[in-house]
PDB file of N, CA and C in Angstrom:
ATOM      1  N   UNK A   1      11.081   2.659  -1.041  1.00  0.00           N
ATOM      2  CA  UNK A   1       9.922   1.955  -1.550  1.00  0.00           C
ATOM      3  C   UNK A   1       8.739   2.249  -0.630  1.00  0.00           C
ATOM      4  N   UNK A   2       7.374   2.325  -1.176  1.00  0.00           N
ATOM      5  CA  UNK A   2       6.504   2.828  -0.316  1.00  0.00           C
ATOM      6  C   UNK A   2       5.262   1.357  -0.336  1.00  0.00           C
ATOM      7  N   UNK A   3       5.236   0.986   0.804  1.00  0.00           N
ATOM      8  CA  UNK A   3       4.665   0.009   0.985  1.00  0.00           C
ATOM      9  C   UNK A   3       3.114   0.271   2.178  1.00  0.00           C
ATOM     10  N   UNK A   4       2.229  -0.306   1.540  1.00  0.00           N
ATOM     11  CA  UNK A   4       0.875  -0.205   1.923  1.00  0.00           C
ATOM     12  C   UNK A   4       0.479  -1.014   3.119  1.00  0.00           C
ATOM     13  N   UNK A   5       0.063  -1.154   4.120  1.00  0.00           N
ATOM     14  CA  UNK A   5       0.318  -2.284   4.983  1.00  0.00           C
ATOM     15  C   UNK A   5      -1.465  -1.981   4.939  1.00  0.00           C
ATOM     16  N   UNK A   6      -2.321  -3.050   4.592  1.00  0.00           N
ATOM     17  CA  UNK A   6      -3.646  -2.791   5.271  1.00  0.00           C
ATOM     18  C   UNK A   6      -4.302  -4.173   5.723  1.00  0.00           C
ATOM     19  N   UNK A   7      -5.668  -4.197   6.180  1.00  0.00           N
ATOM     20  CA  UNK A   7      -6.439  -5.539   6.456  1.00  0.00           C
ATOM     21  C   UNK A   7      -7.208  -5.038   7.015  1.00  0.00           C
ATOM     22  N   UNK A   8      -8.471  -6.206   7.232  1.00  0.00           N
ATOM     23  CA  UNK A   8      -9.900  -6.153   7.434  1.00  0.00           C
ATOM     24  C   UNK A   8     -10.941  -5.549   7.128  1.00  0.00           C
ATOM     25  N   UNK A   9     -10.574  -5.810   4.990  1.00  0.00           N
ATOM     26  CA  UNK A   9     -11.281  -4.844   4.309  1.00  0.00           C
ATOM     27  C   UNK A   9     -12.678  -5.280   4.075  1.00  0.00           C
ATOM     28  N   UNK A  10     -12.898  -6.590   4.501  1.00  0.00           N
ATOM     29  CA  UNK A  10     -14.015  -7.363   4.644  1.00  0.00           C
ATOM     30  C   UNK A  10     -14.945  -7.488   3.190  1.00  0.00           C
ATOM     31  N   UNK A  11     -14.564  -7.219   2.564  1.00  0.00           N
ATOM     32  CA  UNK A  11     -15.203  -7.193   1.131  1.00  0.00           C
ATOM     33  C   UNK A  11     -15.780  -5.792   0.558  1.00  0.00           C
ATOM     34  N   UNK A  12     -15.476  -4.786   1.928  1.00  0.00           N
ATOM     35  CA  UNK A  12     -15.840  -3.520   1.574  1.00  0.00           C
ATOM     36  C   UNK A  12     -14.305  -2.671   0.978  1.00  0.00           C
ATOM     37  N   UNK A  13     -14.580  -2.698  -0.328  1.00  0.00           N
ATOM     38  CA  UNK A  13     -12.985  -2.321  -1.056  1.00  0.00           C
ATOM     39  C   UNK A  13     -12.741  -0.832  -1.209  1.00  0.00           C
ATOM     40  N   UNK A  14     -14.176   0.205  -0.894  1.00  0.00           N
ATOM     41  CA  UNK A  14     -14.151   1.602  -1.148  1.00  0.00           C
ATOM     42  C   UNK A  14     -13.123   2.316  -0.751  1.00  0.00           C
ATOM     43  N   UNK A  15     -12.535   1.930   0.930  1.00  0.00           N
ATOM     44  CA  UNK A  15     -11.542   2.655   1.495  1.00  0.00           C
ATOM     45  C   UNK A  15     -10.545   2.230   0.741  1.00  0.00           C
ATOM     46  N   UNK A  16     -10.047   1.013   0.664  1.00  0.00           N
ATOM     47  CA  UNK A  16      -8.800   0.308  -0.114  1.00  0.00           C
ATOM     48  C   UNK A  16      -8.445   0.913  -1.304  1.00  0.00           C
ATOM     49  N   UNK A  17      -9.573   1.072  -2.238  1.00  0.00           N
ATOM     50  CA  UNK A  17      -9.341   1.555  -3.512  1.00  0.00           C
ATOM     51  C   UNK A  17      -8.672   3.326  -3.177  1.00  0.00           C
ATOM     52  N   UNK A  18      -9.518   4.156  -2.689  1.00  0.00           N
ATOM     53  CA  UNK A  18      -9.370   5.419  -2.412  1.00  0.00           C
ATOM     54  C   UNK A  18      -7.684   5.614  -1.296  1.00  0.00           C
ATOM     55  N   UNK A  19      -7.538   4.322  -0.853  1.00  0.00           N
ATOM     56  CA  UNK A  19      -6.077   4.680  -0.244  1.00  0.00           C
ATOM     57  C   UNK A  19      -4.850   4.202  -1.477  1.00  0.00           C
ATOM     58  N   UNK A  20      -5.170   3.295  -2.022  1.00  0.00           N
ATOM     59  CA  UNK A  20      -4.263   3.339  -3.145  1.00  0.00           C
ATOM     60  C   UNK A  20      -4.039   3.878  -4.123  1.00  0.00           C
ATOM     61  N   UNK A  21      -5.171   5.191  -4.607  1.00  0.00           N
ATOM     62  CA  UNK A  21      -5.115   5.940  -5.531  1.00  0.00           C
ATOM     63  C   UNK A  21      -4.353   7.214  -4.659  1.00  0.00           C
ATOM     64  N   UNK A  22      -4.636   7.318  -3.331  1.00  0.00           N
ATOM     65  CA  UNK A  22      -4.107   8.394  -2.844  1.00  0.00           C
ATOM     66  C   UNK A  22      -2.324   8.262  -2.569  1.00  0.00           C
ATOM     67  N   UNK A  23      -2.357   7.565  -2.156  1.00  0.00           N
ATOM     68  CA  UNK A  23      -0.640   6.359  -1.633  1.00  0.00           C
ATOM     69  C   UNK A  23      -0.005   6.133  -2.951  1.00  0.00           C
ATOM     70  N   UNK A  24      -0.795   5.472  -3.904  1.00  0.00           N
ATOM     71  CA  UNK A  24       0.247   4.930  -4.690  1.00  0.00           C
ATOM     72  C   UNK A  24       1.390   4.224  -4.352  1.00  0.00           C
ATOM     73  N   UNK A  25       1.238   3.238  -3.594  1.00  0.00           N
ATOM     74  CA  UNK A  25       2.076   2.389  -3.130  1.00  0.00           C
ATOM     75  C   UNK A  25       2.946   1.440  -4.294  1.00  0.00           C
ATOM     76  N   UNK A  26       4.175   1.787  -3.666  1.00  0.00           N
ATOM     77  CA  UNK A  26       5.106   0.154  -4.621  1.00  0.00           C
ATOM     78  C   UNK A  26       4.471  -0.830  -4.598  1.00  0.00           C
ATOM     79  N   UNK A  27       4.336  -0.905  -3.036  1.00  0.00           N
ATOM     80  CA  UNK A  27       3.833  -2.492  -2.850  1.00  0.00           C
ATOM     81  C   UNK A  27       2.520  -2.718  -1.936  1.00  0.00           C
ATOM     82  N   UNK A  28       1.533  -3.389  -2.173  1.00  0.00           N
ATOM     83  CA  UNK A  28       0.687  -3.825  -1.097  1.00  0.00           C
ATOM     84  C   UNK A  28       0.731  -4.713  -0.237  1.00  0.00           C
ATOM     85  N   UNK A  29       0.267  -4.948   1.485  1.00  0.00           N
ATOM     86  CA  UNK A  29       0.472  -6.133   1.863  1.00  0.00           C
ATOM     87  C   UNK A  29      -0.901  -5.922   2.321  1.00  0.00           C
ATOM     88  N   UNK A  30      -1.349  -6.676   2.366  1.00  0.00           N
ATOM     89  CA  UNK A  30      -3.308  -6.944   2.831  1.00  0.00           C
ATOM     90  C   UNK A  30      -2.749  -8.444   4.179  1.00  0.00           C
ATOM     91  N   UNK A  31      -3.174  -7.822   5.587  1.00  0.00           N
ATOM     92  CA  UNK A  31      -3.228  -8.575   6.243  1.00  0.00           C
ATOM     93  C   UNK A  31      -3.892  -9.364   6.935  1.00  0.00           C
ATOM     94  N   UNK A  32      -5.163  -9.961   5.937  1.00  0.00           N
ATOM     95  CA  UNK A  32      -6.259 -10.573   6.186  1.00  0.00           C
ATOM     96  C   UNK A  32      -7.549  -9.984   5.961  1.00  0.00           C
ATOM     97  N   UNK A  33      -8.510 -11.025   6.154  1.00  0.00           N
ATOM     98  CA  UNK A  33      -9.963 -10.571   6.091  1.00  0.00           C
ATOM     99  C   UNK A  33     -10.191 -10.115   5.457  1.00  0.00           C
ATOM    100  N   UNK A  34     -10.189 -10.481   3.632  1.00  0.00           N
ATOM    101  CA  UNK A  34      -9.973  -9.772   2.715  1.00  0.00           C
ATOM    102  C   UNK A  34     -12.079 -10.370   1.866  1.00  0.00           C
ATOM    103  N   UNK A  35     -12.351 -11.623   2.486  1.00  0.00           N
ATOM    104  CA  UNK A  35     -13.431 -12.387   2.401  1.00  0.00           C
ATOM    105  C   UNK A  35     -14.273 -12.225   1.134  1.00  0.00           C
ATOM    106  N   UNK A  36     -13.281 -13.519   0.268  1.00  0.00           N
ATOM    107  CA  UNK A  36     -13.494 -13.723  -0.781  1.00  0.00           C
ATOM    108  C   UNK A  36     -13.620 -12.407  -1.760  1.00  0.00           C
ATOM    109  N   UNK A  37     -12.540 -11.342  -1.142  1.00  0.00           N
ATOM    110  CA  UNK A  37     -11.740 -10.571  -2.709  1.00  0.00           C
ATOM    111  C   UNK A  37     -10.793 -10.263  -2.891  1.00  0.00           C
ATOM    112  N   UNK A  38      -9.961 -11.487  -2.582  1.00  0.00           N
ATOM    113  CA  UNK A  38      -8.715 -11.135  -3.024  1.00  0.00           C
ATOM    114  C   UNK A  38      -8.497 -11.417  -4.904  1.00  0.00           C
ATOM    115  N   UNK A  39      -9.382 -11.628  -5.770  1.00  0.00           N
ATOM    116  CA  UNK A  39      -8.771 -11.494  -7.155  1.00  0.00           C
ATOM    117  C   UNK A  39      -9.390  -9.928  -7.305  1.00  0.00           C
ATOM    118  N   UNK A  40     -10.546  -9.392  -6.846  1.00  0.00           N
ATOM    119  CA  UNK A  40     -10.805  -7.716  -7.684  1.00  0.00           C
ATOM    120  C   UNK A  40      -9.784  -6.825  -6.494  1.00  0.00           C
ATOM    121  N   UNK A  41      -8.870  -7.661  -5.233  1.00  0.00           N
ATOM    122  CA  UNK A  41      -7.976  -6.559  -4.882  1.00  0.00           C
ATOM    123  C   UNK A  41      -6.601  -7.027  -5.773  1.00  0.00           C
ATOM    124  N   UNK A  42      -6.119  -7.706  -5.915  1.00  0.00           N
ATOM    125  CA  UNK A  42      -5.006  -8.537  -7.206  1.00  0.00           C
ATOM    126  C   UNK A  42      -5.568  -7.132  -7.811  1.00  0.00           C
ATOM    127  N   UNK A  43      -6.436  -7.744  -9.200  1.00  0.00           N
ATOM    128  CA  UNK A  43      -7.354  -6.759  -9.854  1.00  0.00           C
ATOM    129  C   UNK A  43      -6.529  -4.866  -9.935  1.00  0.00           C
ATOM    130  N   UNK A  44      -7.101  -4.395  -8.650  1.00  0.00           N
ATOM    131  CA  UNK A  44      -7.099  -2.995  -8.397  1.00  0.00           C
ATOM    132  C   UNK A  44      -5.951  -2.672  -7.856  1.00  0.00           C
ATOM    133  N   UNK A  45      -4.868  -3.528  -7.230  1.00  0.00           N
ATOM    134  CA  UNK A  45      -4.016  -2.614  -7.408  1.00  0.00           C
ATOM    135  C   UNK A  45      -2.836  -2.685  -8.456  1.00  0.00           C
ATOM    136  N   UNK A  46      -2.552  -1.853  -8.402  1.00  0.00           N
ATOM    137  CA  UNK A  46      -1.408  -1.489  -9.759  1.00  0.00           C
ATOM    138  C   UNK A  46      -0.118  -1.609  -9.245  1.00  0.00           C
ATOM    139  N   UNK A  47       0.260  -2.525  -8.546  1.00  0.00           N
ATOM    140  CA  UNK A  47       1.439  -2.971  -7.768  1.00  0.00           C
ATOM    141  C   UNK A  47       1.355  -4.429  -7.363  1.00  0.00           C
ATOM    142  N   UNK A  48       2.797  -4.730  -6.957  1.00  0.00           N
ATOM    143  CA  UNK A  48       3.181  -6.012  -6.135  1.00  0.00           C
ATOM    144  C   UNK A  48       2.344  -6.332  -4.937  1.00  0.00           C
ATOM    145  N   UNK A  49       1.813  -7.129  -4.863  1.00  0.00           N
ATOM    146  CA  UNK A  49       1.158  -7.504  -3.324  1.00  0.00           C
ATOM    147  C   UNK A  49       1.562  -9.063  -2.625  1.00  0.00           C
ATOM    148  N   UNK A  50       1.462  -8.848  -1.093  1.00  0.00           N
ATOM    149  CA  UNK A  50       1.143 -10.165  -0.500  1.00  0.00           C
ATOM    150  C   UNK A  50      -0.175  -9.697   0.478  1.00  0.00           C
ATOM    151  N   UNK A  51      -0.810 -11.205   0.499  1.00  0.00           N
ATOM    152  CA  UNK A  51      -2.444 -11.026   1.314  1.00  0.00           C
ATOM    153  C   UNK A  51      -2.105 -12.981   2.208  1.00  0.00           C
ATOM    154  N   UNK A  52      -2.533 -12.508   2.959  1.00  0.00           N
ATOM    155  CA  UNK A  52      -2.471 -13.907   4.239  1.00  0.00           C
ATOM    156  C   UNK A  52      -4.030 -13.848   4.491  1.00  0.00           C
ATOM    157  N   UNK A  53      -4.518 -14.855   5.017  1.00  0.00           N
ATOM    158  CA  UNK A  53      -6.018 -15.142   5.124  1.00  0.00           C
ATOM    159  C   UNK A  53      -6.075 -14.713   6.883  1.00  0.00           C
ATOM    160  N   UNK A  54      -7.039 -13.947   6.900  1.00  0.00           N
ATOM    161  CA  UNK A  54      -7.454 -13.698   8.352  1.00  0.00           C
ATOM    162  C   UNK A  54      -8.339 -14.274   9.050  1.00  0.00           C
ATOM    163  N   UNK A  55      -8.865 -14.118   9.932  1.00  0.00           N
ATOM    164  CA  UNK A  55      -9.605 -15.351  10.806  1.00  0.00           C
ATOM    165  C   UNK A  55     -10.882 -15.012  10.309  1.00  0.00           C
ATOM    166  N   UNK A  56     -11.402 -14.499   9.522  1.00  0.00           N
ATOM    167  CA  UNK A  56     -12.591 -14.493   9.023  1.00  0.00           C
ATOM    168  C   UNK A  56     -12.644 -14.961   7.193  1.00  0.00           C
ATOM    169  N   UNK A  57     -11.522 -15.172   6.872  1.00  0.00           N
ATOM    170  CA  UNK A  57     -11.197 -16.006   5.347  1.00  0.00           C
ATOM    171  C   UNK A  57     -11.592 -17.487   5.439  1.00  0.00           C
ATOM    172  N   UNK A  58     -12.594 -17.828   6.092  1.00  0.00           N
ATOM    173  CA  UNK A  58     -13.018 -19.432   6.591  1.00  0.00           C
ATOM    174  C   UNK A  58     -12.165 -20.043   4.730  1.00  0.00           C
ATOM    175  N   UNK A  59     -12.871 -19.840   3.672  1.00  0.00           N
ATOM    176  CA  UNK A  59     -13.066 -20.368   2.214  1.00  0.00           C
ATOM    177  C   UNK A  59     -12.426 -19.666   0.806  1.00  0.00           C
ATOM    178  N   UNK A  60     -11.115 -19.287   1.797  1.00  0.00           N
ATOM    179  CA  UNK A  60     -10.204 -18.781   0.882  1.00  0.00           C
ATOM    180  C   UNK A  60      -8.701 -19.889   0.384  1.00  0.00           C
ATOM    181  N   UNK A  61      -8.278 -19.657  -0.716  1.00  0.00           N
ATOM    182  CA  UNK A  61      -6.838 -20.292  -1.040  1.00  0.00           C
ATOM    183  C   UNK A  61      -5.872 -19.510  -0.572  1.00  0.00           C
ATOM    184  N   UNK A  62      -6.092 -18.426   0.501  1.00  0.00           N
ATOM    185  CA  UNK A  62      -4.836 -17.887   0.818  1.00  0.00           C
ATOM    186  C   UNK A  62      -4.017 -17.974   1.790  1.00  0.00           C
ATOM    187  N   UNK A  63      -2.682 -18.421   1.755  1.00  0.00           N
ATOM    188  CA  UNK A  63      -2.243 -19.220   2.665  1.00  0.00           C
ATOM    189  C   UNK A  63      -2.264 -18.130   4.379  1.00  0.00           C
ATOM    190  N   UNK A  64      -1.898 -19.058   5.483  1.00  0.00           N
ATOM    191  CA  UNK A  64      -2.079 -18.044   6.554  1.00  0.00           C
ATOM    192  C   UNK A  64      -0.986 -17.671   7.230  1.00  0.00           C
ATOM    193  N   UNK A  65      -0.088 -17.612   6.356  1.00  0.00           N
ATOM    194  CA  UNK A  65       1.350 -16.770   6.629  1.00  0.00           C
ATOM    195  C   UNK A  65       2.043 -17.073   5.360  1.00  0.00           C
ATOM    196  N   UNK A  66       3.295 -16.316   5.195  1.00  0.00           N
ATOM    197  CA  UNK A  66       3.647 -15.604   3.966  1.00  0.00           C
ATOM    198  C   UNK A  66       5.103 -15.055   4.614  1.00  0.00           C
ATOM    199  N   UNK A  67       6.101 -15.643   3.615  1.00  0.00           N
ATOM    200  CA  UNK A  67       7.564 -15.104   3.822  1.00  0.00           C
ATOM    201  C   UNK A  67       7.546 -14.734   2.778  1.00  0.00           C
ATOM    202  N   UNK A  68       8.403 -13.244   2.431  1.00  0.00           N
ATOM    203  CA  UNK A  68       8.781 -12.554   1.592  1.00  0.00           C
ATOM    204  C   UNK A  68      10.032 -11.901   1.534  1.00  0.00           C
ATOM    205  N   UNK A  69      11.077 -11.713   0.243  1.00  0.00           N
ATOM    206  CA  UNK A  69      11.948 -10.563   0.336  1.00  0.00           C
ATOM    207  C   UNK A  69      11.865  -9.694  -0.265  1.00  0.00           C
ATOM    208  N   UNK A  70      11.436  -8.098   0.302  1.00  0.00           N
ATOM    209  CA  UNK A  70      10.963  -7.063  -0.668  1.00  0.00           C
ATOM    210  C   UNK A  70      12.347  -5.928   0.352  1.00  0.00           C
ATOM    211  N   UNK A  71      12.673  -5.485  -0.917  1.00  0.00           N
ATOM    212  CA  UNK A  71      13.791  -4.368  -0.746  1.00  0.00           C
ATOM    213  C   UNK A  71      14.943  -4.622   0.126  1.00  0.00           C
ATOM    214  N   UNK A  72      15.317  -6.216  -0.396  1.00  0.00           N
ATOM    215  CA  UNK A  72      16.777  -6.539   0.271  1.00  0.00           C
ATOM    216  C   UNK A  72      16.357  -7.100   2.256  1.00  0.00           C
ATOM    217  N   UNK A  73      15.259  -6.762   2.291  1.00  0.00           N
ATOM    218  CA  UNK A  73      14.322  -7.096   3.654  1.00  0.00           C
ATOM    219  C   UNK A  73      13.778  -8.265   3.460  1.00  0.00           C
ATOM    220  N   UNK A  74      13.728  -9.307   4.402  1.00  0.00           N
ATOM    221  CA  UNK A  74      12.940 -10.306   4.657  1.00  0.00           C
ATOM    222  C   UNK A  74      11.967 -10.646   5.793  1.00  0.00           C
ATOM    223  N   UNK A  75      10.676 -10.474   5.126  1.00  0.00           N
ATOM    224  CA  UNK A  75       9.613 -10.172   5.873  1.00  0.00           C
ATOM    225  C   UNK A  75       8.891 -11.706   5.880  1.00  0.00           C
ATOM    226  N   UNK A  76       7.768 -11.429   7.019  1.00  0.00           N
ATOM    227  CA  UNK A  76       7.009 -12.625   7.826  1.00  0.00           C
ATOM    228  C   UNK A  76       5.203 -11.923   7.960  1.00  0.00           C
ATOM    229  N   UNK A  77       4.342 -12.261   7.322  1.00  0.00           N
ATOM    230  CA  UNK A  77       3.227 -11.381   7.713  1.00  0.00           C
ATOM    231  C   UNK A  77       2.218 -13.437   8.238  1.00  0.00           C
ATOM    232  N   UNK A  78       1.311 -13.220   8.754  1.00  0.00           N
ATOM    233  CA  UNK A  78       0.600 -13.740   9.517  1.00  0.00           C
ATOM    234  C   UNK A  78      -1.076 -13.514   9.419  1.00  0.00           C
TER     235      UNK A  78
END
């Protein structure tokens, strides 16, 4: 499974978009500082994601850690 690990896209989504068209990732994990876009990154990618709020997400609903089981693995992002 090919999994995307990124963060501190700050609302600038150009790189994000252009690494997921290049990657094509299974899965995304966005590890913060996503500031107020996490529905047009939901949105854009064409895969599973988790996103945790980073210290600059003051006025986000996203929680600030996140347990997951992806590929029989149980993961912890922060």
């Amino acid at each position: 499974m090919k999994v995307l690990l990124v963060s501190d896209t700050h609302g600038y989504e150009d790189n994000l978009e252009k690494a997921l068209e290049l990657e094509k990732p299974q899965f995304l994990c966005h590890m913060g500082d996503v500031e107020g876009s996490e529905d047009y990154i939901r949105a854009m990618a064409d895969c599973p994601l988790a996103m945790v709020a980073g210290n600059n997400d003051i006025f986000t609903q996203l929680p600030a850690e996140k347990e997951f089981v992806l590929g029989g693995r149980r993961f912890f992002i922060t």
